[in-house]
Structure formats: structure tokens, C-alpha cells
Protein backbone atom coordinates (compact mmCIF):
# COMPACT_ATOMS: atom_id res chain seq x y z
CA UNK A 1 -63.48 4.43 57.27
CA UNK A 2 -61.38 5.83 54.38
CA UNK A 3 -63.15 5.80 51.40
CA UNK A 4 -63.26 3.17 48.45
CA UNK A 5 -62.37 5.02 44.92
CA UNK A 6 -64.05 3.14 42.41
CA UNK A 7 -67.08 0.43 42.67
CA UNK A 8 -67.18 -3.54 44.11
CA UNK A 9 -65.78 -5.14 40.99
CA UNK A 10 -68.13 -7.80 38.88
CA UNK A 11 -68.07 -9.61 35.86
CA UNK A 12 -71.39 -10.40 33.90
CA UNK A 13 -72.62 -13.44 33.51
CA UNK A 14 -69.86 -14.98 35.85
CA UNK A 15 -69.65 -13.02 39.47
CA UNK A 16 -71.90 -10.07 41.06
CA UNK A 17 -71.04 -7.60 43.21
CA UNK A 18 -72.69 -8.78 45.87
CA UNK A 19 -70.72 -12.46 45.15
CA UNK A 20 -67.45 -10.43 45.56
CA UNK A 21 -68.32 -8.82 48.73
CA UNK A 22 -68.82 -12.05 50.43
CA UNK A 23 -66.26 -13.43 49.32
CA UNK A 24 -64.53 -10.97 50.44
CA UNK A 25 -66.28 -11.66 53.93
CA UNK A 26 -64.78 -15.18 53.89
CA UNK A 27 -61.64 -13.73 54.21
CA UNK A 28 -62.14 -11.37 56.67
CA UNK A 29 -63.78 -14.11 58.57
CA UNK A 30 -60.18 -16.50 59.15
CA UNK A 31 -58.76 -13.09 59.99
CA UNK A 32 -56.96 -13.30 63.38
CA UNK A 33 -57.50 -10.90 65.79
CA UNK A 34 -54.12 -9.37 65.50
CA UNK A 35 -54.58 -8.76 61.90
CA UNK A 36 -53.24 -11.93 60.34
CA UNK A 37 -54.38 -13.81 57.16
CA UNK A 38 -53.36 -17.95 57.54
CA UNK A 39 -53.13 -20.33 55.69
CA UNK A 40 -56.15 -22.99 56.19
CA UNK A 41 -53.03 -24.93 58.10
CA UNK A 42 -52.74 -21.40 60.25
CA UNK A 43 -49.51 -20.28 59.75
CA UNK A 44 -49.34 -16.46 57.96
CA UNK A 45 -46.95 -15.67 55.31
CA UNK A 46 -46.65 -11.96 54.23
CA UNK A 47 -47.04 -12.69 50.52
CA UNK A 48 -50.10 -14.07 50.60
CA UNK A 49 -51.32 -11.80 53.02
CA UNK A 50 -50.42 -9.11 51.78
CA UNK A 51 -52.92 -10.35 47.99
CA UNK A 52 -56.00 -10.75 51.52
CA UNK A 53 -55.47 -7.55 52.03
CA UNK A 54 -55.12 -6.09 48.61
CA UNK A 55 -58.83 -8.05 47.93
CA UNK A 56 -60.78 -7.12 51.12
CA UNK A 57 -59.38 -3.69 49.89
CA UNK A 58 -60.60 -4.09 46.57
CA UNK A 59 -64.13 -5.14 47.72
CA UNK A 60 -64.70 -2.10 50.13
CA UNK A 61 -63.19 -3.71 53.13
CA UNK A 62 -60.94 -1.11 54.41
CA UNK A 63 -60.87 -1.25 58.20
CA UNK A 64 -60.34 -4.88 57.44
CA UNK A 65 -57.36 -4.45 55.62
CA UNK A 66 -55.62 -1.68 57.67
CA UNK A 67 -55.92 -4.44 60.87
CA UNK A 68 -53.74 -6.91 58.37
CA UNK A 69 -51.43 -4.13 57.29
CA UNK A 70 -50.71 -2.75 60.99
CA UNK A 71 -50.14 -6.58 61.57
CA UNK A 72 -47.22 -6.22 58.72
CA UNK A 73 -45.67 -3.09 60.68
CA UNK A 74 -45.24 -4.83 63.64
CA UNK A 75 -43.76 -8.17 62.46
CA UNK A 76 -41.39 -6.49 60.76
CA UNK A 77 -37.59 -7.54 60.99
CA UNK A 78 -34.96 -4.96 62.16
CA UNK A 79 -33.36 -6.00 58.52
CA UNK A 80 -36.58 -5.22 56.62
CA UNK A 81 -37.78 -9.24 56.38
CA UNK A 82 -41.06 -11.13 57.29
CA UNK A 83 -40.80 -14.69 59.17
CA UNK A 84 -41.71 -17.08 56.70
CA UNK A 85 -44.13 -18.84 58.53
CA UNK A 86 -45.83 -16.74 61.74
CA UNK A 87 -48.61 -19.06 63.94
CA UNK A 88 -50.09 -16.98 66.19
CA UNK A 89 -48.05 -13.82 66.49
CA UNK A 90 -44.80 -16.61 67.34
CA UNK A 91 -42.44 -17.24 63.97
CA UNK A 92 -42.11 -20.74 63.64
CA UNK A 93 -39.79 -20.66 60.08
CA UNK A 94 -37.17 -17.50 60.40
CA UNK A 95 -35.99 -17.18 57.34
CA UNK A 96 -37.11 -14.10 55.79
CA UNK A 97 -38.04 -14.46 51.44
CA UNK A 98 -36.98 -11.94 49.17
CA UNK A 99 -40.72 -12.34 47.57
CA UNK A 100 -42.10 -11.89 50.87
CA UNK A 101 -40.83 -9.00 51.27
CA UNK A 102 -41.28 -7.33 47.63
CA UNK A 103 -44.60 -8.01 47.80
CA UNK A 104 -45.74 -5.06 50.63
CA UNK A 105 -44.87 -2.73 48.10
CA UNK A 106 -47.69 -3.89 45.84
CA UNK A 107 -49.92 -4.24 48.33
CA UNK A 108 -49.05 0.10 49.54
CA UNK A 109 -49.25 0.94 46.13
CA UNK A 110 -52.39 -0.95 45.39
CA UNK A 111 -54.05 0.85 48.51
CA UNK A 112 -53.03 4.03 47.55
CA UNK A 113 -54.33 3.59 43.71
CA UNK A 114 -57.86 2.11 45.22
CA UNK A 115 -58.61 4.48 48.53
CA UNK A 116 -56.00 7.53 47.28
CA UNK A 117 -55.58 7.91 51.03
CA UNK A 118 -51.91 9.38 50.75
CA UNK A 119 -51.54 9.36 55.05
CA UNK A 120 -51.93 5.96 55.32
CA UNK A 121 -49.44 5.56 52.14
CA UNK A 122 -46.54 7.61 53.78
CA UNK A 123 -47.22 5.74 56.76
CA UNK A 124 -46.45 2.46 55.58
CA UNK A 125 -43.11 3.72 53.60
CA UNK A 126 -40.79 3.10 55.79
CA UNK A 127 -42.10 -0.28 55.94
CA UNK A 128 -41.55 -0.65 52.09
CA UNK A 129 -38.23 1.33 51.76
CA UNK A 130 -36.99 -1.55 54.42
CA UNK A 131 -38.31 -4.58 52.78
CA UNK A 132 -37.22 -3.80 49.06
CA UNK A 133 -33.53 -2.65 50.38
CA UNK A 134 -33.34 -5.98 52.08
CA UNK A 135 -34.68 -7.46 48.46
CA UNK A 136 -31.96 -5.52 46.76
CA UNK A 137 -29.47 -6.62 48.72
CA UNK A 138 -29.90 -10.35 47.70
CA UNK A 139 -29.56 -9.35 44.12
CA UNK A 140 -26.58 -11.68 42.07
CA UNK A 141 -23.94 -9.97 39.85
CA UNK A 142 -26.26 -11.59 37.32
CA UNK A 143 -29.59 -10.01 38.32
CA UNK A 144 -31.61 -12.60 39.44
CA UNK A 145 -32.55 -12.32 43.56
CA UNK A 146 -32.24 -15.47 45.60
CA UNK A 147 -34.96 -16.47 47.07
CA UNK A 148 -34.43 -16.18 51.02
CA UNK A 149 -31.93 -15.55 53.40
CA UNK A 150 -31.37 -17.45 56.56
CA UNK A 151 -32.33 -16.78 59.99
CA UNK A 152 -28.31 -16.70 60.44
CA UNK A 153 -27.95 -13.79 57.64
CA UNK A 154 -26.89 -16.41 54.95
CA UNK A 155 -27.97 -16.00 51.45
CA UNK A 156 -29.69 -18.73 49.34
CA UNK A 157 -27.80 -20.12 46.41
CA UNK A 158 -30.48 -19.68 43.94
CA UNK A 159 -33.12 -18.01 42.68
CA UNK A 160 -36.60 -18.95 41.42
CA UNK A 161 -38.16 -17.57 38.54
CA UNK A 162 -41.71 -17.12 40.16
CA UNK A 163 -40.53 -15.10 43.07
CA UNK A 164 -38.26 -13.31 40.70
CA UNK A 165 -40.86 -12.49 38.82
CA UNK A 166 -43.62 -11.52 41.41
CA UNK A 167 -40.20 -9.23 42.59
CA UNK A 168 -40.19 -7.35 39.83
CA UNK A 169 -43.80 -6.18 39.75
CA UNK A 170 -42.79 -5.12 43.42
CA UNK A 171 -40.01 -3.00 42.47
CA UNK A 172 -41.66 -1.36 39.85
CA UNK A 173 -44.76 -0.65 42.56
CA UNK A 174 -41.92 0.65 44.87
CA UNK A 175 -40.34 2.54 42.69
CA UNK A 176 -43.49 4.17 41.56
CA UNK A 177 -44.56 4.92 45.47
CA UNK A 178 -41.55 6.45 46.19
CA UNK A 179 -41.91 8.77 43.56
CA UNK A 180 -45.11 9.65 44.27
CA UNK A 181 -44.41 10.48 47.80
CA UNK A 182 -41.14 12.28 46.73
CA UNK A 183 -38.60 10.07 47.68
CA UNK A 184 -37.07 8.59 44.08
CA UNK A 185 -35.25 5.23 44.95
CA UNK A 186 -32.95 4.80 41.73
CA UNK A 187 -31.37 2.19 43.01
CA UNK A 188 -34.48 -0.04 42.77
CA UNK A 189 -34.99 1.29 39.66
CA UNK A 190 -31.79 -0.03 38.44
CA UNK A 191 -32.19 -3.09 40.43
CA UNK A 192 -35.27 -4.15 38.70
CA UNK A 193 -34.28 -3.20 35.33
CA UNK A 194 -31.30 -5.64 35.64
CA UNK A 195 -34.08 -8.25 37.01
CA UNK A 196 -36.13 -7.49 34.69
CA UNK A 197 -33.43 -8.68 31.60
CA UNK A 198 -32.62 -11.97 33.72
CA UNK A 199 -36.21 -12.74 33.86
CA UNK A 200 -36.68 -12.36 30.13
CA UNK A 201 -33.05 -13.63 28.48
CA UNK A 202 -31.76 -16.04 31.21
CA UNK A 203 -33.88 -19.19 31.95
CA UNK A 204 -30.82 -20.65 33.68
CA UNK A 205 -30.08 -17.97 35.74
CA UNK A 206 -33.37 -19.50 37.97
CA UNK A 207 -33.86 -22.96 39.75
CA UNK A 208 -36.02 -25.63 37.38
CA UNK A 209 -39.45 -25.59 38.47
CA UNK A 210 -41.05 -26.20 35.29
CA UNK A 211 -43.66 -28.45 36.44
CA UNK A 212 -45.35 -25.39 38.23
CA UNK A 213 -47.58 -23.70 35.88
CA UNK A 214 -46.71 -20.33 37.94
CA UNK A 215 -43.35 -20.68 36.21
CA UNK A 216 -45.06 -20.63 33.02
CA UNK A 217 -47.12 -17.01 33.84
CA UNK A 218 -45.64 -15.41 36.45
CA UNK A 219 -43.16 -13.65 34.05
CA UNK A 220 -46.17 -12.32 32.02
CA UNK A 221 -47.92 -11.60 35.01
CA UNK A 222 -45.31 -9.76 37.03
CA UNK A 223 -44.51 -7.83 34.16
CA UNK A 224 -41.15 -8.68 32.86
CA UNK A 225 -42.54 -10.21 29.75
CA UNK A 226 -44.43 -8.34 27.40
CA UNK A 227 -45.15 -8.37 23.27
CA UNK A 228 -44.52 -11.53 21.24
CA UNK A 229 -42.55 -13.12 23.85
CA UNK A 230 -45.32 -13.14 26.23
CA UNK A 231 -47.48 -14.35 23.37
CA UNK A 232 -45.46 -17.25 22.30
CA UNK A 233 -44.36 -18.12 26.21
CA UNK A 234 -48.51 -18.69 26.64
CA UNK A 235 -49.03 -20.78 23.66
CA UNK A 236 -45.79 -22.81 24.62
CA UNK A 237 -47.30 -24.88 27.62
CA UNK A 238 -51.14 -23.72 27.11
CA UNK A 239 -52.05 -27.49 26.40
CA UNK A 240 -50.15 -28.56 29.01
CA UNK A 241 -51.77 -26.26 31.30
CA UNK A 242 -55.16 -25.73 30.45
CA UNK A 243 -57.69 -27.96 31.52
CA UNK A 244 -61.18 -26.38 29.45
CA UNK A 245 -63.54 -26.01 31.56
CA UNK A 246 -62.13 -26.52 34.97
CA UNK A 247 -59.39 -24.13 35.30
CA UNK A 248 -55.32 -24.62 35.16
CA UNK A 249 -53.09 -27.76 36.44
CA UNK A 250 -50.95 -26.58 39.29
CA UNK A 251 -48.59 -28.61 38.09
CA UNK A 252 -48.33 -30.92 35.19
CA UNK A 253 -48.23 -34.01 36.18
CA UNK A 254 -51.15 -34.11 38.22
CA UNK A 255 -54.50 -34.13 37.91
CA UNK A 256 -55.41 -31.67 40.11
CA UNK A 257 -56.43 -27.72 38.85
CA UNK A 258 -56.58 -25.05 41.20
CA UNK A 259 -58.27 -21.55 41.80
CA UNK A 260 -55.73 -19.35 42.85
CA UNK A 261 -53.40 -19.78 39.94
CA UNK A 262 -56.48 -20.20 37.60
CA UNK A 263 -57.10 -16.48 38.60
CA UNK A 264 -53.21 -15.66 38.52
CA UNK A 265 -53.61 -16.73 34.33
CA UNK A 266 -56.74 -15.28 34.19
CA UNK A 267 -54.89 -11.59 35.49
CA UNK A 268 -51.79 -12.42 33.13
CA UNK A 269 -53.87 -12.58 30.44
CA UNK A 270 -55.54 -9.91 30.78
CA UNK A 271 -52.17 -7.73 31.16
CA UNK A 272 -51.64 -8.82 27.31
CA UNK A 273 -54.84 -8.14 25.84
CA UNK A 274 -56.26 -11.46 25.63
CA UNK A 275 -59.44 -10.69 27.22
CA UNK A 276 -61.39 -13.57 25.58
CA UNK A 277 -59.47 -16.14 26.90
CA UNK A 278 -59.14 -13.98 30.26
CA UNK A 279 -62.71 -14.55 30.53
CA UNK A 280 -62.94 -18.17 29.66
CA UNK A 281 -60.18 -19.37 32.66
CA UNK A 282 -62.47 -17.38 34.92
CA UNK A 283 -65.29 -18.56 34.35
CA UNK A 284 -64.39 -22.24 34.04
CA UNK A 285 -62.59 -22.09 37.74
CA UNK A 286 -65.78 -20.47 39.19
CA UNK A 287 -66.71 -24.62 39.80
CA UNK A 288 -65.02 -24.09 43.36
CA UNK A 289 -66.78 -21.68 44.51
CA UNK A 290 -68.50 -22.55 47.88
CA UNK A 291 -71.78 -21.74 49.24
CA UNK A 292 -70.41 -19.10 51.58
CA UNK A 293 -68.65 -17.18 49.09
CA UNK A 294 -64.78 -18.75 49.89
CA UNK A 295 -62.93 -20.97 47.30
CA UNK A 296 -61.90 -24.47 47.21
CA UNK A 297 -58.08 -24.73 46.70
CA UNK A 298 -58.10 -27.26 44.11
CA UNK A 299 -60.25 -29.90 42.30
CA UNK A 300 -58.72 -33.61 41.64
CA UNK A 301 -60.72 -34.52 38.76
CA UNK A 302 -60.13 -37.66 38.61
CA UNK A 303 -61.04 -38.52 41.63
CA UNK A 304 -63.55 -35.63 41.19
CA UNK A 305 -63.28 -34.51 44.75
CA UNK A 306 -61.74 -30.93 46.34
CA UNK A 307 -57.98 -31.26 47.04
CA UNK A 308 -57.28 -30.71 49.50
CA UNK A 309 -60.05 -30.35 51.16
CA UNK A 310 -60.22 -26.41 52.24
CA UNK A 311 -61.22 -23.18 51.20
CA UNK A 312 -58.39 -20.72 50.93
CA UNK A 313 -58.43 -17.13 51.73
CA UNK A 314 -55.51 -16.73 49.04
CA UNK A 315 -57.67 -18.19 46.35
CA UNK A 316 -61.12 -15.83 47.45
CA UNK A 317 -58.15 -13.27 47.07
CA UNK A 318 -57.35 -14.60 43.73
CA UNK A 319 -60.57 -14.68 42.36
CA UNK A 320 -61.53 -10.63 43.65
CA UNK A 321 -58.43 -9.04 42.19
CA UNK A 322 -58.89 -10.87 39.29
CA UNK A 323 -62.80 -9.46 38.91
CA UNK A 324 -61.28 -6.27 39.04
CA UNK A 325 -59.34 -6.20 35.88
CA UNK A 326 -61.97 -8.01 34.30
CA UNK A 327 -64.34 -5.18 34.92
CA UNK A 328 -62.09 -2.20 35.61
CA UNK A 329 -63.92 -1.52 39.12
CA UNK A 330 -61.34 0.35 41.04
CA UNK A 331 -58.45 2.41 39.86
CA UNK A 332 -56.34 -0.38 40.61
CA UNK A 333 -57.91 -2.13 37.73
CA UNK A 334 -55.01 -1.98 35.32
CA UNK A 335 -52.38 -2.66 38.35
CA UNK A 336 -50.79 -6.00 36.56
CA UNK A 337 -50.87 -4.37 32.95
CA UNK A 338 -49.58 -0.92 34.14
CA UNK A 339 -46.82 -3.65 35.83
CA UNK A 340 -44.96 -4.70 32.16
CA UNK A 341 -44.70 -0.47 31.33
CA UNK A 342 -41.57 -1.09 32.18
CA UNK A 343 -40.29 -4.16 30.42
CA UNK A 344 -36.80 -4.54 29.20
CA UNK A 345 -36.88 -5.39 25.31
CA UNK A 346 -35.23 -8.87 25.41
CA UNK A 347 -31.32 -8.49 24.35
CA UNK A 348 -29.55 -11.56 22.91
CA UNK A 349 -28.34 -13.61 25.97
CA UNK A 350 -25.42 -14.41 24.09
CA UNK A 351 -24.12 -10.95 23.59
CA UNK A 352 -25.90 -8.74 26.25
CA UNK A 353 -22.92 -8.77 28.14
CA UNK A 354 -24.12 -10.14 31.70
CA UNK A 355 -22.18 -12.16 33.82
CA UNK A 356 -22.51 -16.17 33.83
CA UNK A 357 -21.73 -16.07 37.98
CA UNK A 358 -24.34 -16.45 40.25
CA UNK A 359 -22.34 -14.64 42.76
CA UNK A 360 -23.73 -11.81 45.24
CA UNK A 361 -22.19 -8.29 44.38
């Protein structure tokens, strides 16, 4: 097995080691014996994969891992692109998502920073250099990247600012990868620096979702936004949020908070400093965790029952990576702070310059 650089992450007073490994274990346990992590409703999507296998990673669970990223190789589009739904090895939705994709670049990078294990890294580029070309290619004039493209080659018409953001952080892992194994992708680079401005000066460059808290974080967490902005973007919609002592609202007009992007704040937090109140989110979601070690989805707390009524391997994901920055456990500790190095210093919409067309280049 190749070797784990760093210790099983834990946080005092909230989550042991030994809590993280079998957690960790849940996951592992809906694996499917070609390598997939589903959704409770059994489909597999590769972002949310790809964060199962970054955790079972995280928490010493290597061979694990490898199984889900060899599963990754070999659903692989000829264009670079995941199905966006897979049930059983069959795809079931065909569009491929630009996030989807992105998002196998953190997960390389990730395994390279925790097991160093620079075969396995080299092994999986040609995976990435496929996936974030076929990202890049759905960038606008703008900047922004729509969000899929069809099973008939068609581009979306619009972009959303979570998956833009979540994007972002993958460019900047894929950039850094390539680099590291000696093959400098500068037009990533540029590609994400370009994102990187819509994401922080052009709200309506992106689809309104604002009743998703993940639009509220994601561009802190991703990295785009960094320094006051990222300060003032938190307190902005904190109360409408922020439920103390339970966790965050998935969205704000219900009551209903849930794990996964509980953890998500906890990590963007954490990326600006604000390790008290890092600390606080975390430990006030812990309230789903399950006797086994997996996590509840949500809690509807009014009705003060789970909702709905599984344990997600995404959330036990959620809630490991998270305990890593907490505690700095593995060298990939730092992995969403390192992701705003990078972060274009917001220019005035208004005279920056970029085009008002949504248009494909």
C-alpha cells in the first residue's frame, strides 16, 4: 500500500482519530465493486466522488481510493468528460459538467500532496490534462465556464457561480500538477486567471442561485475570493445562513441544515483565518453523526427529524477533509488556503475592460 504522509486527522474536543477512520470506513463500505462512490439514490457523479476519494485518502485509506480513481480512468469520455449520472457502470444522464470534470485535478493533486507517490500522479495526468482542456474549452469571452455540455456536443447557456468557483480551485490544482510533473499548461493558467476576475467582479456573469448557501462560500472556498472581500461576502448572509448550534441552511428558505456544506463553511473559513468560527460550524454539525461513523445529510428542525433520511458518503467526506485543516494532519492540510494564492485583486467591473457577451470564444 503506498504510504500515508502525515497522521489520521482529529480535532480535540470534537472528533478522534479513531472517529475519522471509521468514518472513513462508511464510505468505503457503499463503495461498488468497480470502484464507484453513489449517491445514497446509487447513481455516481465524479465530483463527489472524486471529495470520497480525496477523504478515504486523507484517513489512510489508500488501496481504497486507487479502486475509485482507476474507476475515473475508465469512465472517461474520448472528449475528456464524466457522465453525469453513472448507475452501475451504465450512464444514465450523458451530459458531461464542466465541474465534474475540474474536480479530478484536485483530487491528483490532493493524492500527490498526502501519499507524495509521484507514479501514481503521472499516471493519472493524462486523465487531468483531458478533463481541464474539455473545461477550458467551455470558457465564455467573458470568463465564466458554463456549466455542462450536452451529450450532442452543445454548450450550456450559462454558468453557475458554485461550479465556477469549485473550477477554479481545479485549475489552479492543475496547473500546479502539471508543473510539478514538468508539463506547464499556460493556457489553464490564463484560463483561470480570467475565471478567477469573473468570479470576483461579475455576479451577473453567473445564473441566480442565491438561495443556496454554496453560492454564498464557494467563492471563498474555491479560492477566488480572498482579503476584505471574502470578509465582508461572509458577514453579508451569515444570519441568513447560520443556524448556532446545528450547522448551515442549505438553502434559505427552509428549515433544513445540512452536513456537507456545514463542513464546506467550516473549510472556507478556515482558508481566511477565521479559525474560531471554523471550529464552532464544526462542532455544531457533529449532531448528525451516526452510530457507525457515516453522516446524516440534513436535519429538518422543525420537524426535528433527518432529511432526508440517509447517510451520505459525500457528507462523511465533508466532515474528514474538513478535520484535516482543522488539525493540519496531512500535507494536504492547507489544500483550500494554498487554493486563493492565486487570487485576482478585484478590478472595477465597470472599467476592467471585459466583455458584457456571454458568448463562447
Amino acid at each position: 500500500m503506498t504510504p500515508h504522509a502525515g497522521r489520521v486527522p482529529a480535532v480535540p474536543g470534537v472528533i478522534t482519530a479513531e472517529q475519522i477512520v471509521e468514518t472513513a470506513r462508511s464510505i468505503a463500505a457503499v463503495q461498488e465493486p468497480d470502484g464507484g462512490v453513489p449517491w445514497p439514490e446509487g447513481h455516481v457523479d465524479a465530483w463527489n466522488h472524486v471529495e470520497c476519494l480525496m477523504a478515504m485518502t486523507v484517513a489512510g485509506l489508500t488501496a481504497e481510493a486507487r479502486k475509485g480513481y482507476d474507476w475515473l480512468v475508465r469512465h472517461q469520455r474520448d472528449d475528456g468528460s464524466w457522465p453525469m449520472k453513472t448507475v452501475r457502470g451504465e450512464a444514465v444522464e450523458k451530459n458531461g459538467e464542466s465541474n465534474h470534470a475540474a474536480y479530478v485535478a484536485v483530487g491528483v493533486w490532493h493524492d500527490l500532496l498526502v501519499t507524495r507517490d509521484e507514479d501514481f500522479a503521472r499516471a493519472m495526468w493524462p486523465a487531468v490534462r483531458k478533463a481541464l482542456d474539455f473545461v477550458v474549452d467551455l470558457q465564455t469571452a467573458r470568463g465564466e465556464i458554463v456549466w455542462e455540455r450536452s451529450a450532442s456536443g452543445a454548450p450550456a447557456q450559462y454558468a453557475l457561480l458554485t461550479c465556477c468557483s469549485s473550477i477554479y480551485q481545479g485549475l489552479r490544482c492543475g496547473v500546479l500538477l502539471g508543473e510539478h510533473l514538468g508539463e506547464p499548461q499556460p493556457d489553464w493558467e490564463l484560463a483561470a486567471d480570467r475565471l478567477g476576475h469573473v468570479l470576483a467582479a461579475h455576479p451577473e456573469a453567473f445564473a441566480d442561485k442565491s438561495r443556496f448557501s454554496m453560492d454564498w462560500y464557494y467563492p471563498i472556498l474555491g479560492g477566488a475570493v480572498r482579503g476584505a472581500e471574502a470578509r465582508e461576502r461572509l458577514e453579508e448572509e451569515w444570519d441568513t445562513f447560520v443556524v448556532p448550534g446545528l450547522g448551515i441552511r442549505c438553502v434559505s428558505d427552509q428549515p433544513w441544515v445540512t452536513g456537507a456544506e456545514s463542513c464546506e463553511l467550516t473549510l472556507a473559513l478556515d482558508a481566511v483565518g477565521d479559525t474560531e468560527r471554523a471550529l464552532t460550524i464544526y462542532r455544531d454539525m457533529q449532531h448528525l453523526r451516526h452510530e457507525n461513523g457515516s453522516y446524516w445529510t440534513g436535519w429538518q428542525f422543525v420537524n426535528e427529524r433527518p432529511f432526508p433520511n440517509e447517510q451520505s458518503a459525500y457528507t462523511a467526506a465533508a466532515v474528514i477533509l474538513a478535520a484535516d485543516a482543522l488539525s493540519g494532519a496531512t500535507p494536504a492540510a492547507g489544500l483550500f488556503r494554498e487554493a486563493g494564492r492565486y487570487a485576482i485583486p478585484v478590478t472595477d467591473p465597470d472599467t476592467c475592460g471585459c466583455s458584457p457577451a456571454a458568448s463562447r470564444t
